[in-house]
C-alpha atoms as a PDB file:
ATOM      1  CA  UNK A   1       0.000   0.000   0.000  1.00  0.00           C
ATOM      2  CA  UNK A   2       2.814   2.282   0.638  1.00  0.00           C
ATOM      3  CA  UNK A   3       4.731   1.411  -2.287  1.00  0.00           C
ATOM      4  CA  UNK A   4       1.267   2.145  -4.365  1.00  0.00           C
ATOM      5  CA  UNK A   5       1.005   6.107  -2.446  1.00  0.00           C
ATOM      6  CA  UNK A   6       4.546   6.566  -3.613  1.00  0.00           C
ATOM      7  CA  UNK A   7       3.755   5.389  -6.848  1.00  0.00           C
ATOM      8  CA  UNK A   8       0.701   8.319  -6.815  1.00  0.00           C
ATOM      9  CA  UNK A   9       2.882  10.858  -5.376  1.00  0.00           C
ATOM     10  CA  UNK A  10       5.542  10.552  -8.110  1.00  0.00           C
ATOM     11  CA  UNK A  11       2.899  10.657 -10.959  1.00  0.00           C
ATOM     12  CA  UNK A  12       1.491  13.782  -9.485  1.00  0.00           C
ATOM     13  CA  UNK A  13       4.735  15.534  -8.941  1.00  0.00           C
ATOM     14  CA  UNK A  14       6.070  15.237 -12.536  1.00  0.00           C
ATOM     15  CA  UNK A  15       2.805  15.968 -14.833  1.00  0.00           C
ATOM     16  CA  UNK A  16       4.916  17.804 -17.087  1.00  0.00           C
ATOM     17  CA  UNK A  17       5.525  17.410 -20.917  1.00  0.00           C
ATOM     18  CA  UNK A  18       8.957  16.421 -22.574  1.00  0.00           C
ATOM     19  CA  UNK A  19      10.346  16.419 -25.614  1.00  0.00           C
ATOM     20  CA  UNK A  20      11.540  13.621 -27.153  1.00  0.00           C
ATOM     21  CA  UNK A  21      13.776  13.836 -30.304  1.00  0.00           C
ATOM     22  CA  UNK A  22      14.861  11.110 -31.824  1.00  0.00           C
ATOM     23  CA  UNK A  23      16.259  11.340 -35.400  1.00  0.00           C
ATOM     24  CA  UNK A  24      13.394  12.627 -37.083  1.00  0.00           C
ATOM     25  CA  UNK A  25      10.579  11.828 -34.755  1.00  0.00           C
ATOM     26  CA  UNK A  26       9.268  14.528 -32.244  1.00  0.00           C
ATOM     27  CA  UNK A  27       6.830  14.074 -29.545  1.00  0.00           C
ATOM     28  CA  UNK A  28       5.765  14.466 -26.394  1.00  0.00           C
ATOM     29  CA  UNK A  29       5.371  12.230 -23.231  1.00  0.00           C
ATOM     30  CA  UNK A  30       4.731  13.030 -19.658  1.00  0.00           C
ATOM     31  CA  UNK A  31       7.388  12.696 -17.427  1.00  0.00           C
ATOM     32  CA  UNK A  32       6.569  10.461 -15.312  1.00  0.00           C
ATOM     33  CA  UNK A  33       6.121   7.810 -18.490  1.00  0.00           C
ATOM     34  CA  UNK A  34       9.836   8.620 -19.683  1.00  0.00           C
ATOM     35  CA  UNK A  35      11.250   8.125 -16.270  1.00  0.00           C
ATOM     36  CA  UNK A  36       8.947   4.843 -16.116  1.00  0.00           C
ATOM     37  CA  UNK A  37      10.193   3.634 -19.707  1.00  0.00           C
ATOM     38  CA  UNK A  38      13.895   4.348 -18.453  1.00  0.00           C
ATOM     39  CA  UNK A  39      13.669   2.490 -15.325  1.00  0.00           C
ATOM     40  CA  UNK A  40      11.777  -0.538 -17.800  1.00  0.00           C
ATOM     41  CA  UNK A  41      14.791  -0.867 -19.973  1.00  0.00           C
ATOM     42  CA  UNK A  42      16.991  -0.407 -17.378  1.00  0.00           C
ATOM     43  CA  UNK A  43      15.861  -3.517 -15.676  1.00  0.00           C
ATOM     44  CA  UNK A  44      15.535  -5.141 -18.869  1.00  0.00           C
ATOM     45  CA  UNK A  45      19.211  -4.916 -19.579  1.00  0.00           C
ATOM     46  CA  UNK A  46      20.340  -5.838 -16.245  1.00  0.00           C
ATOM     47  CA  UNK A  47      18.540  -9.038 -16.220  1.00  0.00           C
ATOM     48  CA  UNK A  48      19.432  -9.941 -19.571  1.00  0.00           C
ATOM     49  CA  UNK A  49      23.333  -9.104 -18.508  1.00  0.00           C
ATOM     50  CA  UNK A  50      22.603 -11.310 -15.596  1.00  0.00           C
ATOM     51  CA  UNK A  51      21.093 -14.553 -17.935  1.00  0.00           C
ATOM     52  CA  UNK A  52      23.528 -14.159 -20.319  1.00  0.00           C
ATOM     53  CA  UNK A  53      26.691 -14.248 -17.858  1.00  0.00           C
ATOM     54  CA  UNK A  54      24.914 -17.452 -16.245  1.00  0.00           C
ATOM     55  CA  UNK A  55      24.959 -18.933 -19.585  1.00  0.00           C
ATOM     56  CA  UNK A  56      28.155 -18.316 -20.419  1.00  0.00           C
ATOM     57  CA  UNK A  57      29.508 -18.791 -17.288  1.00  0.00           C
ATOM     58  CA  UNK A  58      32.630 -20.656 -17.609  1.00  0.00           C
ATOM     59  CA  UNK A  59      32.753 -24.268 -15.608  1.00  0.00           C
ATOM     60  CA  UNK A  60      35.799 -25.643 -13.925  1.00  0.00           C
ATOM     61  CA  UNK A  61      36.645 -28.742 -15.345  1.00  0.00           C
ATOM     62  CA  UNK A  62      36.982 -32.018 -13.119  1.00  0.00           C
ATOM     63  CA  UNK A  63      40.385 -33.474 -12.891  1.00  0.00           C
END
């Protein structure tokens, strides 16, 4: 329940537009939603860092 007032709280406190350029696209996005969309691929790229090293993890060999 906390976690969801802090959730509402940060929402409310960054209502304002953004521009977003990205080669020849413009538009606009609340704040909150590119700060959300940050944190997303953030945590995206972390946990595929984190499966990929597991994979390729190398194992000792028995002798």
């Amino acid at each position: 329940m906390i976690l969801f007032l802090l959730v509402l709280i940060f929402g409310a406190q960054n209502v304002g537009l953004v521009d977003i350029h990205f080669l020849r696209w413009r538009f606009e996005i609340p704040r909150s939603v590119l700060i959300s969309i940050v944190l997303l691929v953030g945590v995206f790229i972390g946990w595929s860092a984190r499966t990929l090293g597991d994979v390729f993890k190398c194992k000792p060999k028995n002798s």
